[in-house]
N, C-alpha and C. Protein backbone atom coordinates (compact mmCIF):
# COMPACT_ATOMS: atom_id res chain seq x y z
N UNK A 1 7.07 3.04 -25.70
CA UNK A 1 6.69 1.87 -24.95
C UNK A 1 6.39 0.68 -25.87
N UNK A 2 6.02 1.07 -26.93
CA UNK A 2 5.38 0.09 -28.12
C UNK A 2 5.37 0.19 -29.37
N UNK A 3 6.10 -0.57 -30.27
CA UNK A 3 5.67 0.33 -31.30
C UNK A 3 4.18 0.09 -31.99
N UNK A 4 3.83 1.35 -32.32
CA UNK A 4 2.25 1.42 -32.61
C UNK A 4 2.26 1.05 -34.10
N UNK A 5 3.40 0.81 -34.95
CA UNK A 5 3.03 0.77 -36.48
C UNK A 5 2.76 -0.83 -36.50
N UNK A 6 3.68 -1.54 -35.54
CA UNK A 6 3.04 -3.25 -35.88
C UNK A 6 2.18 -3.28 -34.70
N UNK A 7 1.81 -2.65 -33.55
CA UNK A 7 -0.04 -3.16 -33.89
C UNK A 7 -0.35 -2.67 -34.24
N UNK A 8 -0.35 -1.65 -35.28
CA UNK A 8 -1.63 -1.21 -36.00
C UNK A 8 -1.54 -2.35 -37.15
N UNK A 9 -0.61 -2.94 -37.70
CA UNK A 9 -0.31 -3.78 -38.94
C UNK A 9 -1.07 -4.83 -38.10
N UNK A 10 -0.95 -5.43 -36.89
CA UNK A 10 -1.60 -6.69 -36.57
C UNK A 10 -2.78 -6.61 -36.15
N UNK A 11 -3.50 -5.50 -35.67
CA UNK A 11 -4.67 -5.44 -35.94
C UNK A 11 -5.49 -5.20 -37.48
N UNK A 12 -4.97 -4.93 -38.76
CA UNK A 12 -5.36 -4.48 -39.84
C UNK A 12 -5.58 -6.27 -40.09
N UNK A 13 -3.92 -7.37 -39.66
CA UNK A 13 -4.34 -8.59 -40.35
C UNK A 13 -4.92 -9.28 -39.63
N UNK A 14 -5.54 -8.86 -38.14
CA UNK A 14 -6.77 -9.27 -37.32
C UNK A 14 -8.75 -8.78 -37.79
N UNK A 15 -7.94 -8.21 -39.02
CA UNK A 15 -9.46 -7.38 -39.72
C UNK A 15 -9.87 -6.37 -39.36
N UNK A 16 -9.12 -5.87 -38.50
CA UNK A 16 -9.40 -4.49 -38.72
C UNK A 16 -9.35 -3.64 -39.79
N UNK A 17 -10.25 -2.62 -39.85
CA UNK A 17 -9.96 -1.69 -40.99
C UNK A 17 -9.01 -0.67 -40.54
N UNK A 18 -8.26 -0.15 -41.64
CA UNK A 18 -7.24 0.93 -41.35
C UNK A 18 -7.42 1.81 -40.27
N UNK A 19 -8.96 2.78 -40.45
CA UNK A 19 -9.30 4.10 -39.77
C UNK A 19 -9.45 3.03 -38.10
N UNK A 20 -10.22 2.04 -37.92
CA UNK A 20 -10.01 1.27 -36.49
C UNK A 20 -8.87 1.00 -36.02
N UNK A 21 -7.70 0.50 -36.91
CA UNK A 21 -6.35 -0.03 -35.96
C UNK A 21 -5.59 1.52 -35.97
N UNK A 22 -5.92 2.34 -36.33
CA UNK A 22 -5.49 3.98 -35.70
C UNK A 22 -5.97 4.02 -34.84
N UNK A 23 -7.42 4.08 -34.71
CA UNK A 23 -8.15 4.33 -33.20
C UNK A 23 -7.33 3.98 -32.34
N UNK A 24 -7.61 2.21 -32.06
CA UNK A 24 -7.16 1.51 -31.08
C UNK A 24 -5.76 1.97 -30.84
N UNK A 25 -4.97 2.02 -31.71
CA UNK A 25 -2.93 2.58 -31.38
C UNK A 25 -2.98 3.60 -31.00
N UNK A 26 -3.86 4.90 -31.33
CA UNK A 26 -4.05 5.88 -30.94
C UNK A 26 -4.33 6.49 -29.48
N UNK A 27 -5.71 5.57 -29.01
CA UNK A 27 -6.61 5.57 -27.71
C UNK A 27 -5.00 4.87 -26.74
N UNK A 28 -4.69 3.47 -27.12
CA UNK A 28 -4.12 3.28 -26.48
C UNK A 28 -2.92 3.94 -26.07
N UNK A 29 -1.97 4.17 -26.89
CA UNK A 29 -1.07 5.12 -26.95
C UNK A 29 -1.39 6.58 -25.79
N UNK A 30 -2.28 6.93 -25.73
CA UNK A 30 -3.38 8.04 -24.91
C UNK A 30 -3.44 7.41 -23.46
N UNK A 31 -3.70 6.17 -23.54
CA UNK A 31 -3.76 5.53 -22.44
C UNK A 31 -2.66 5.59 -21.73
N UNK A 32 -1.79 4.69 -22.27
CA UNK A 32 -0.34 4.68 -21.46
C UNK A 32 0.52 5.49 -21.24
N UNK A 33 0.22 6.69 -21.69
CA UNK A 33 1.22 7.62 -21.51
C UNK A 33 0.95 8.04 -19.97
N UNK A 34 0.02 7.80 -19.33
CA UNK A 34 -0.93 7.90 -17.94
C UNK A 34 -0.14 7.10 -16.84
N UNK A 35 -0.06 5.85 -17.21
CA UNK A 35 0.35 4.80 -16.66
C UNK A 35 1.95 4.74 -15.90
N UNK A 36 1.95 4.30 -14.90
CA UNK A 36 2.65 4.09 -13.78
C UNK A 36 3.58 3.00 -14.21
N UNK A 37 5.09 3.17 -13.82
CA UNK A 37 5.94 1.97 -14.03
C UNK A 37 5.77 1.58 -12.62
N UNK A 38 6.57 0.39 -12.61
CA UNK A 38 7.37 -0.32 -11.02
C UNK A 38 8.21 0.70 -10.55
N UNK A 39 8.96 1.28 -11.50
CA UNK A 39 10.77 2.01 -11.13
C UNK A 39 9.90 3.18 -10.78
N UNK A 40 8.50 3.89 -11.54
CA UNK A 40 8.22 5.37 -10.86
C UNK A 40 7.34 4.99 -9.01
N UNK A 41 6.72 3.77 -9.26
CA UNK A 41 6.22 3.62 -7.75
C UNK A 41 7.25 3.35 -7.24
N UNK A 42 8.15 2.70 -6.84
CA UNK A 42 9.21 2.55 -6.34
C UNK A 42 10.14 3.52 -5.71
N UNK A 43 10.23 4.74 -6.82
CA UNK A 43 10.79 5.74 -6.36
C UNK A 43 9.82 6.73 -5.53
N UNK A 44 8.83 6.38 -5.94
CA UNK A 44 7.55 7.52 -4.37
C UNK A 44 7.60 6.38 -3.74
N UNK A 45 7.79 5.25 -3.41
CA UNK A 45 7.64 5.03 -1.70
C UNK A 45 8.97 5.18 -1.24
N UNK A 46 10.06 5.47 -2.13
CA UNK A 46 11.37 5.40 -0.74
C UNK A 46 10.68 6.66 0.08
N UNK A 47 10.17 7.79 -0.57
CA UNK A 47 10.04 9.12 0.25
C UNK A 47 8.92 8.74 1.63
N UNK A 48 8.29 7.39 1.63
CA UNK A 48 7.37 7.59 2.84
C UNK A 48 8.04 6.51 4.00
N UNK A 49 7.65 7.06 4.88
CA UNK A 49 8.40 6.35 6.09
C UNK A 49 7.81 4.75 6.47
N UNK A 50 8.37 4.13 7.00
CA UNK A 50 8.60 2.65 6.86
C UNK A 50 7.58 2.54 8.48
N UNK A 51 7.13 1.34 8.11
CA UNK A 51 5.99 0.97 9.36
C UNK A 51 6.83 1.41 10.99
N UNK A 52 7.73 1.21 11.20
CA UNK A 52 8.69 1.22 12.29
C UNK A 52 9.21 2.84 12.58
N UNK A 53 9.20 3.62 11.70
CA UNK A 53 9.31 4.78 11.43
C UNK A 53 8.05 5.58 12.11
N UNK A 54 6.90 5.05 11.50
CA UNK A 54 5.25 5.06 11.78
C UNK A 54 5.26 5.19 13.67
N UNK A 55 5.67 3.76 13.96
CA UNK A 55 5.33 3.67 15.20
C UNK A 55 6.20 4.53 16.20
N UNK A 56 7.39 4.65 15.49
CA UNK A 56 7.93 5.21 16.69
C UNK A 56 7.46 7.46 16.69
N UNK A 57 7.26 7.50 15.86
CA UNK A 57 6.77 8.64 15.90
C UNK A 57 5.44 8.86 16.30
N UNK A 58 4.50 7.95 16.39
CA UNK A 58 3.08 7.55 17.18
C UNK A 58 2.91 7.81 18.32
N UNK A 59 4.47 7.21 19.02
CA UNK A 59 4.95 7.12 20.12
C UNK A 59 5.63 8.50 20.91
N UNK A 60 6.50 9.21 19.71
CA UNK A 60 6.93 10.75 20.13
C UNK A 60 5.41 11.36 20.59
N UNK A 61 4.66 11.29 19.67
CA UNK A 61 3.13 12.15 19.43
C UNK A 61 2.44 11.78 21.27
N UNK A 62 2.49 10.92 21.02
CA UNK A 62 1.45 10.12 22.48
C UNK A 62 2.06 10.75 23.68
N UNK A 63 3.19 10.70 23.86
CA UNK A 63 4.05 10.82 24.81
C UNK A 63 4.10 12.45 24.93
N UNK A 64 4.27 12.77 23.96
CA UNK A 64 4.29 14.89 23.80
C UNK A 64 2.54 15.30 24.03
N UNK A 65 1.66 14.46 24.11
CA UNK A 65 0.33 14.76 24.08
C UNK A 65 0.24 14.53 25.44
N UNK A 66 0.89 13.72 26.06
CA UNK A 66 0.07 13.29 27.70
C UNK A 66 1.01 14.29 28.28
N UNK A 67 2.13 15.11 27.85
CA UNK A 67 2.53 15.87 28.99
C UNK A 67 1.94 17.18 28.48
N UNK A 68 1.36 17.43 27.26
CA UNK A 68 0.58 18.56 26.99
C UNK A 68 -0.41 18.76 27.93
N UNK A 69 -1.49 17.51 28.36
CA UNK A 69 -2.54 17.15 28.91
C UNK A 69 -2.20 17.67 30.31
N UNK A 70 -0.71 16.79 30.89
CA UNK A 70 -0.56 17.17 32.22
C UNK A 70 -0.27 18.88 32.77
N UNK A 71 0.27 19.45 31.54
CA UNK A 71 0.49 21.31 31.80
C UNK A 71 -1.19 21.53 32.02
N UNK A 72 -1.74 21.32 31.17
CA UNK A 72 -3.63 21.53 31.46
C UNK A 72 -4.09 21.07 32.01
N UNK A 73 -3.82 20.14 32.61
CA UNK A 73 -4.28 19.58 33.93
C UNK A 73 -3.97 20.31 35.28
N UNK A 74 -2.55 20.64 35.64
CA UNK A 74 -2.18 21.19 36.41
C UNK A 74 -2.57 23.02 36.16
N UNK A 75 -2.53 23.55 35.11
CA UNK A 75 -2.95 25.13 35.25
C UNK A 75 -4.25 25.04 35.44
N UNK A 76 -5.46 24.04 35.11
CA UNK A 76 -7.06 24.31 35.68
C UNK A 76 -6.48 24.14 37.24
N UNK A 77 -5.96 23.19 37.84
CA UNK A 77 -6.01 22.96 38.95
C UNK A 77 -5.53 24.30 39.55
N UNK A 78 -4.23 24.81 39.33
CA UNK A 78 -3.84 25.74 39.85
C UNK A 78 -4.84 27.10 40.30
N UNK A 79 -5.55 27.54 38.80
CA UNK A 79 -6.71 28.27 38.57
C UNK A 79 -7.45 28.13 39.27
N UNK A 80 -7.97 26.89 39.48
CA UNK A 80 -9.62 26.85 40.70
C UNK A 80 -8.80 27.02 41.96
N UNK A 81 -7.67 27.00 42.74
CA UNK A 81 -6.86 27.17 43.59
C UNK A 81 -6.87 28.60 43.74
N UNK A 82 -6.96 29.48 42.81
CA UNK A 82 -6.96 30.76 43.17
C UNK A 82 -8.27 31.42 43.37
């Protein structure tokens, strides 16, 4: 991602001492290896579904729930009928 030998050289002619501009190239180096590109987020959101995607399956759900409701609605009824 960087090369660590010129900042460590530009922190040494920022005054750093040797054993410090290791640290810092070091820690950092530690750091970023962690770190997230654009191209890796990018590629996890194609996998999630798109707002419109969202709604219309909201919509399967709602719709498969109120006729769930209506089978249980109608078998208590049936039940106290007997």
């Amino acid at each position: 991602m960087f090369d660590t030998l010129q900042v460590a050289r530009d922190l040494k002619k920022g005054g750093f001492s040797e054993p410090q501009a290791e640290a810092v190239v070091s820690a950092f180096n530690s750091i970023s290896q962690n770190m997230v590109t654009k191209a890796d987020l990018e590629a996890a959101l194609k996998d999630f579904p798109t707002k419109a995607e969202l709604a219309t399956l909201e919509t399967r759900l709602t719709v498969r729930m109120l006729m769930m409701s209506g089978v249980i609605v109608g078998a208590i009824a049936l039940i106290v009928k007997l």
